[in-house]
Protein backbone atom coordinates (compact mmCIF):
# COMPACT_ATOMS: atom_id res chain seq x y z
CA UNK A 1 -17.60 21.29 -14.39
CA UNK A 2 -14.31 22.02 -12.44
CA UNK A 3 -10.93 20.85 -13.66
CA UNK A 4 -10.17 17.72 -12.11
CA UNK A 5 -6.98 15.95 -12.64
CA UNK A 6 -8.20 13.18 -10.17
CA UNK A 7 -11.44 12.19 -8.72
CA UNK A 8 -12.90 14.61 -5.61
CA UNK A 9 -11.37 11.48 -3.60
CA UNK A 10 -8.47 11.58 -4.78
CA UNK A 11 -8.11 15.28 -4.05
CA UNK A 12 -9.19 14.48 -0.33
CA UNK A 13 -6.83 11.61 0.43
CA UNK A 14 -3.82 13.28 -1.08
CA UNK A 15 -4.43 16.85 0.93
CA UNK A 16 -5.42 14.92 4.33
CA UNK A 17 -2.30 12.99 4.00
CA UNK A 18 -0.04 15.54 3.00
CA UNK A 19 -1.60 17.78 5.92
CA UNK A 20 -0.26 15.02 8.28
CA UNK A 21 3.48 14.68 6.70
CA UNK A 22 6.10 15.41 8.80
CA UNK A 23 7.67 17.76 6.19
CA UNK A 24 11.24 18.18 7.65
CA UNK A 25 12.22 14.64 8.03
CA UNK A 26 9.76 13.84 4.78
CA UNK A 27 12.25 16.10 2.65
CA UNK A 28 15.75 14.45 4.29
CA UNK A 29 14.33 11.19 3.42
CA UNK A 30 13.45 11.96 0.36
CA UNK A 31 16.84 13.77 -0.62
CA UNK A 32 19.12 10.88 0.87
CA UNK A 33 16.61 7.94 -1.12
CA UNK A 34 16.60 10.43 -4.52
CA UNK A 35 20.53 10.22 -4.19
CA UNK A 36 20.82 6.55 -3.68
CA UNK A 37 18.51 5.80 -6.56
CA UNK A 38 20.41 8.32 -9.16
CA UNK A 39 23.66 9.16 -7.26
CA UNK A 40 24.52 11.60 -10.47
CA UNK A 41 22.21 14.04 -9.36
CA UNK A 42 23.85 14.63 -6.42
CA UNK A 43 26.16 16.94 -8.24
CA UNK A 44 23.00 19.52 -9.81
CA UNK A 45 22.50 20.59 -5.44
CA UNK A 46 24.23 22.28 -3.34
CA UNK A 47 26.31 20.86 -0.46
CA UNK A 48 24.02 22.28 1.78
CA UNK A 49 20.53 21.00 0.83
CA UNK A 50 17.96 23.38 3.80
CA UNK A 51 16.60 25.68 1.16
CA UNK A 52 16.41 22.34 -1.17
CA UNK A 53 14.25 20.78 1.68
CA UNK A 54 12.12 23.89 1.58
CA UNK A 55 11.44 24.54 -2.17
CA UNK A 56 10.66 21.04 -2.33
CA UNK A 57 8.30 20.86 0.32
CA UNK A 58 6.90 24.20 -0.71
CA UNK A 59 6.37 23.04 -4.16
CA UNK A 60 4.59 20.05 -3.15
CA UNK A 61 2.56 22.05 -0.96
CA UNK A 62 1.44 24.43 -3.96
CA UNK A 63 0.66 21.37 -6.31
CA UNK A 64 -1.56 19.86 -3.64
CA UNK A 65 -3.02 23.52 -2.89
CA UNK A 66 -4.01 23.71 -6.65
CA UNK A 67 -5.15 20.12 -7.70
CA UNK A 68 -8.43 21.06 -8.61
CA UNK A 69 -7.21 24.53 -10.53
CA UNK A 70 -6.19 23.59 -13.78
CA UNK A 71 -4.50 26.73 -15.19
CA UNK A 72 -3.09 27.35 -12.04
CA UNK A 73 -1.48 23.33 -12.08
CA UNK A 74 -0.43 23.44 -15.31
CA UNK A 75 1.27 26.72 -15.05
CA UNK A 76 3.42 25.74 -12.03
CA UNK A 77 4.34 22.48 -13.75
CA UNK A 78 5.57 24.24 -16.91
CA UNK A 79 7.54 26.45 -15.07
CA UNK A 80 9.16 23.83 -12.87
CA UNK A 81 9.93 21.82 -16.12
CA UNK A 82 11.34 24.71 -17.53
CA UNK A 83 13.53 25.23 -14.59
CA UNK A 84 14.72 21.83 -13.51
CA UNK A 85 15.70 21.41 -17.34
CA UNK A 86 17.67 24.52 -16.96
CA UNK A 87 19.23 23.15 -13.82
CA UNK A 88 20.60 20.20 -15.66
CA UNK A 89 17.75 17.56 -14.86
CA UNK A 90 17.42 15.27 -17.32
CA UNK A 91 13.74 12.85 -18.20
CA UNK A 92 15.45 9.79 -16.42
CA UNK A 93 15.83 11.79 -13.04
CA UNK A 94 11.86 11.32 -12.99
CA UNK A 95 11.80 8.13 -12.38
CA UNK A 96 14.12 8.16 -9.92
CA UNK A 97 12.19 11.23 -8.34
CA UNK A 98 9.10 9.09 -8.47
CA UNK A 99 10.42 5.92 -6.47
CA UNK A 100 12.03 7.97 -3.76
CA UNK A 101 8.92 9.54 -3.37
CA UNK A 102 6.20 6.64 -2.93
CA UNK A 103 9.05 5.42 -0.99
CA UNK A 104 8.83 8.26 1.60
CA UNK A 105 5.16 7.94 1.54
CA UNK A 106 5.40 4.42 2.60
CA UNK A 107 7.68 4.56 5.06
CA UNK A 108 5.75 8.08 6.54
CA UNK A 109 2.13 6.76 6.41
CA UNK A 110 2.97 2.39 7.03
CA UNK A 111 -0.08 0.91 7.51
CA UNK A 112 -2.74 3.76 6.27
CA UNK A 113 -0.80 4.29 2.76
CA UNK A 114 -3.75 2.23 1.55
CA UNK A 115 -3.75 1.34 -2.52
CA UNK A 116 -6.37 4.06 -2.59
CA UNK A 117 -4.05 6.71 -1.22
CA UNK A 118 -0.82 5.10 -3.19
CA UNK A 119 -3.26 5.55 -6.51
CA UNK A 120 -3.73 8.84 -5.90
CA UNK A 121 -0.36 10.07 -5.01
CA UNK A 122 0.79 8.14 -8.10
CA UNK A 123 -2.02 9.66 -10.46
CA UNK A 124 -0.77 13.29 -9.11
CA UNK A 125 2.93 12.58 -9.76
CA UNK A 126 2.70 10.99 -13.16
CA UNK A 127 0.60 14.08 -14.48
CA UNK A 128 3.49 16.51 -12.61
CA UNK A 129 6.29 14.40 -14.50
CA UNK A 130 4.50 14.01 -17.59
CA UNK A 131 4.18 18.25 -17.66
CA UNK A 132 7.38 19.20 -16.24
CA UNK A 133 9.04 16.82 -18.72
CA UNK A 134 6.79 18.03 -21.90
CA UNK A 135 7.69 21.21 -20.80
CA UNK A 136 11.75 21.15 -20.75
CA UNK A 137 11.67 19.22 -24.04
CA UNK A 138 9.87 22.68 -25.11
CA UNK A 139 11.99 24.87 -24.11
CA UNK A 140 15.23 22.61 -25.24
């Protein structure tokens, strides 16, 4: 039986919605509600935040490319643990992360970010935090 960190429907809602995001406005939303919500972060970016808007939207696309490949999941979440603890991120800046992000998926989807799809985007990100943040506390 395949890895599956969520259900087969689960897999399908988040990769049909995150095929439909509109990724460069998606990441400036994010970045400007993520600063609001934990305004001490702002220091750990640069001024200039384009590649930011990439990496983030490129590492998003990568988790949602390897949902249903669990060494492959697990290995990218390690690393970016490892890295965003080296970077000065602290556990705390998770749940900040976390609200800025459903709150970008609200505001992107309205109406069809059903409890279904909001279950499923949650399910994805608490596993991501819960690895990234095992992982820094392992390499601390």
């Amino acid at each position: 039986m395949p890895y599956r960190l969520l259900t087969s429907t689960q897999i399908e809602l988040v990769r049909r919605s995150f095929d439909s995001i509109r990724r460069r406005e998606f990441a400036e939303m994010f970045y400007r509600r993520f600063f609001e919500l934990a305004p001490q972060t702002r220091a750990l970016f640069p001024s200039d935040l384009e590649r930011q808007y990439l990496t983030l939207m490129n590492m998003i696309t990568a988790l949602v490319g390897a949902l249903d490949k669990r060494e492959l999941f697990q290995s990218m979440t390690t690393y970016a643990g490892v890295q965003h603890a080296r970077f000065g991120a602290k556990p705390a800046h998770f749940s900040a992360f976390r609200e800025a992000l459903l709150w970008c998926l609200e505001r992107q989807f309205a109406s069809t970010f059903t409890p279904e799809l909001r279950a499923a985007w949650v399910t994805l990100y608490d596993a991501v935090q819960k690895k990234m943040i095992s992982a820094a506390e392992r390499a601390a």
